[in-house]
Protein backbone atom coordinates (compact mmCIF):
# COMPACT_ATOMS: atom_id res chain seq x y z
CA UNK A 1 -35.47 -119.87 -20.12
CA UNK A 2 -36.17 -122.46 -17.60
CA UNK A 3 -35.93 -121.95 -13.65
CA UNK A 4 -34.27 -119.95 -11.60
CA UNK A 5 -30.76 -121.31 -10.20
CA UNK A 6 -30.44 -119.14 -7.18
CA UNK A 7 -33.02 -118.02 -5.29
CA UNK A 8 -30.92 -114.39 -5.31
CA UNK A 9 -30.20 -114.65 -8.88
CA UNK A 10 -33.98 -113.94 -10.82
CA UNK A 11 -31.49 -113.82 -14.25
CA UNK A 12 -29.39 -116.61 -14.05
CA UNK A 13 -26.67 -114.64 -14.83
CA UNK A 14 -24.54 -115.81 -12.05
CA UNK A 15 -24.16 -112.23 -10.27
CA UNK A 16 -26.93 -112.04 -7.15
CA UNK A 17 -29.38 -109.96 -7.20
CA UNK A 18 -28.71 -106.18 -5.99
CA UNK A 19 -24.85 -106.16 -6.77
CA UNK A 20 -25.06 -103.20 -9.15
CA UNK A 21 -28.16 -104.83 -11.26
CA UNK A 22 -30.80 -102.80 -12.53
CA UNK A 23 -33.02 -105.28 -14.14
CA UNK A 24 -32.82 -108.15 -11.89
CA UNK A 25 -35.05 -110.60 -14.31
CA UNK A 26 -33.48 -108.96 -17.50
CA UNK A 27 -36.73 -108.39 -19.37
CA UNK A 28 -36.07 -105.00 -20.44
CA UNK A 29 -37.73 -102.89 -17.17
CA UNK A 30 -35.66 -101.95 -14.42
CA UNK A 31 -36.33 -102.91 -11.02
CA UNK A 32 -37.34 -99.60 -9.76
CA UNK A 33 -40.30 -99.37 -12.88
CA UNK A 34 -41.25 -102.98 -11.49
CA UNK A 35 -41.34 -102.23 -8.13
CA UNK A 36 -43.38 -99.39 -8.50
CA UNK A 37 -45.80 -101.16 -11.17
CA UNK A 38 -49.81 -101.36 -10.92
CA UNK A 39 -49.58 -104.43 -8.97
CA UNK A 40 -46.36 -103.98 -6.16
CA UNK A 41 -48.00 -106.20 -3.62
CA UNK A 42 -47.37 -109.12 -6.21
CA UNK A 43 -44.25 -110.33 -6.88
CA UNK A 44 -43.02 -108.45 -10.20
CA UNK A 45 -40.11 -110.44 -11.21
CA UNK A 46 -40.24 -113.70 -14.21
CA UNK A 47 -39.05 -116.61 -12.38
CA UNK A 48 -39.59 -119.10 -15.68
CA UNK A 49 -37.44 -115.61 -17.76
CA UNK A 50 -40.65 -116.01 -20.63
CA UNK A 51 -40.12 -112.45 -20.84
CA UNK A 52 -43.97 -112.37 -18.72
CA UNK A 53 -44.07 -111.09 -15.46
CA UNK A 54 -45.16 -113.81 -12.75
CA UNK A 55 -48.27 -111.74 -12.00
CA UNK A 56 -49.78 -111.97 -15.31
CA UNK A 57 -47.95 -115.61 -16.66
CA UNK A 58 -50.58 -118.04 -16.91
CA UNK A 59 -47.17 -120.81 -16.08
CA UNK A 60 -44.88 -119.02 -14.18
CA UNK A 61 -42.88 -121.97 -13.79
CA UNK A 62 -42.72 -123.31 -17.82
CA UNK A 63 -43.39 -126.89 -16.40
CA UNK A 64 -46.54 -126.58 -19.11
CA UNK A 65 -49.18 -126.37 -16.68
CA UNK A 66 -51.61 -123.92 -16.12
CA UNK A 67 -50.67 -122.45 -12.16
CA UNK A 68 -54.45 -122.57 -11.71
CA UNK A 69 -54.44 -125.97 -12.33
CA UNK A 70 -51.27 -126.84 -10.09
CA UNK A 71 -52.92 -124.94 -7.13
CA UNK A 72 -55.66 -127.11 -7.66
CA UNK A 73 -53.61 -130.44 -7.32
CA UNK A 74 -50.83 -128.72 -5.00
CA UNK A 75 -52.85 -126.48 -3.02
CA UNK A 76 -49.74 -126.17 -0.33
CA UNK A 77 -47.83 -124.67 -3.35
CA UNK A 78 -47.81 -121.03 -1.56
CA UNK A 79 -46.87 -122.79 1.72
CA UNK A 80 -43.00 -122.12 2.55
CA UNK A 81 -43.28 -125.35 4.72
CA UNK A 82 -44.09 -127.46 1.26
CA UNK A 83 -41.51 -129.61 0.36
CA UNK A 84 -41.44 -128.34 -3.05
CA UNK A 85 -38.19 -127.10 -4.06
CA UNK A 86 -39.48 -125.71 -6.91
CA UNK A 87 -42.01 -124.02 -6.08
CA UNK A 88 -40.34 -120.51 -5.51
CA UNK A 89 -41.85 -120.05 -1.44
CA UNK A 90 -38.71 -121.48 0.32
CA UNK A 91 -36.38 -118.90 0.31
């Protein structure tokens, strides 16, 4: 659990993204299921690997805040020209 390490590595399993993986965030549904969910316009993947899709993850980041809450006191968060590194926009 924790973040990401590579932007092009949603497991942190050291192999990027798309190099023969079929479950990129290894929670048990394979990338093509995701990608084709109810919600495809939102990203699918678990960036925090809680085994809870970003879409639906009340923290997607673990940091133990609520991401309502952080867009309420970050409200650039979604802005890839934050200087957040964390913040999952920058890449």
């Amino acid at each position: 659990m924790g973040e990401e390490q590579h932007p092009f590595d949603h497991d942190n399993d050291g192999v990027p993204d798309g190099k023969g993986e079929t479950d990129w965030d290894m929670d048990g549904i394979t990338n093509t299921v995701e990608l084709a969910s109810q919600t495809p316009w939102i990203s699918p993947w678990d960036h925090d690997n809680d085994g809870i899709r970003d879409d639906v993850d009340l923290d997607d980041d673990s940091d133990g805040m609520h991401d309502e809450d952080e867009i309420l006191l970050w409200p650039q968060r979604y802005n890839n020209e934050s200087t957040n590194p964390w913040d999952h926009d920058d890449f």
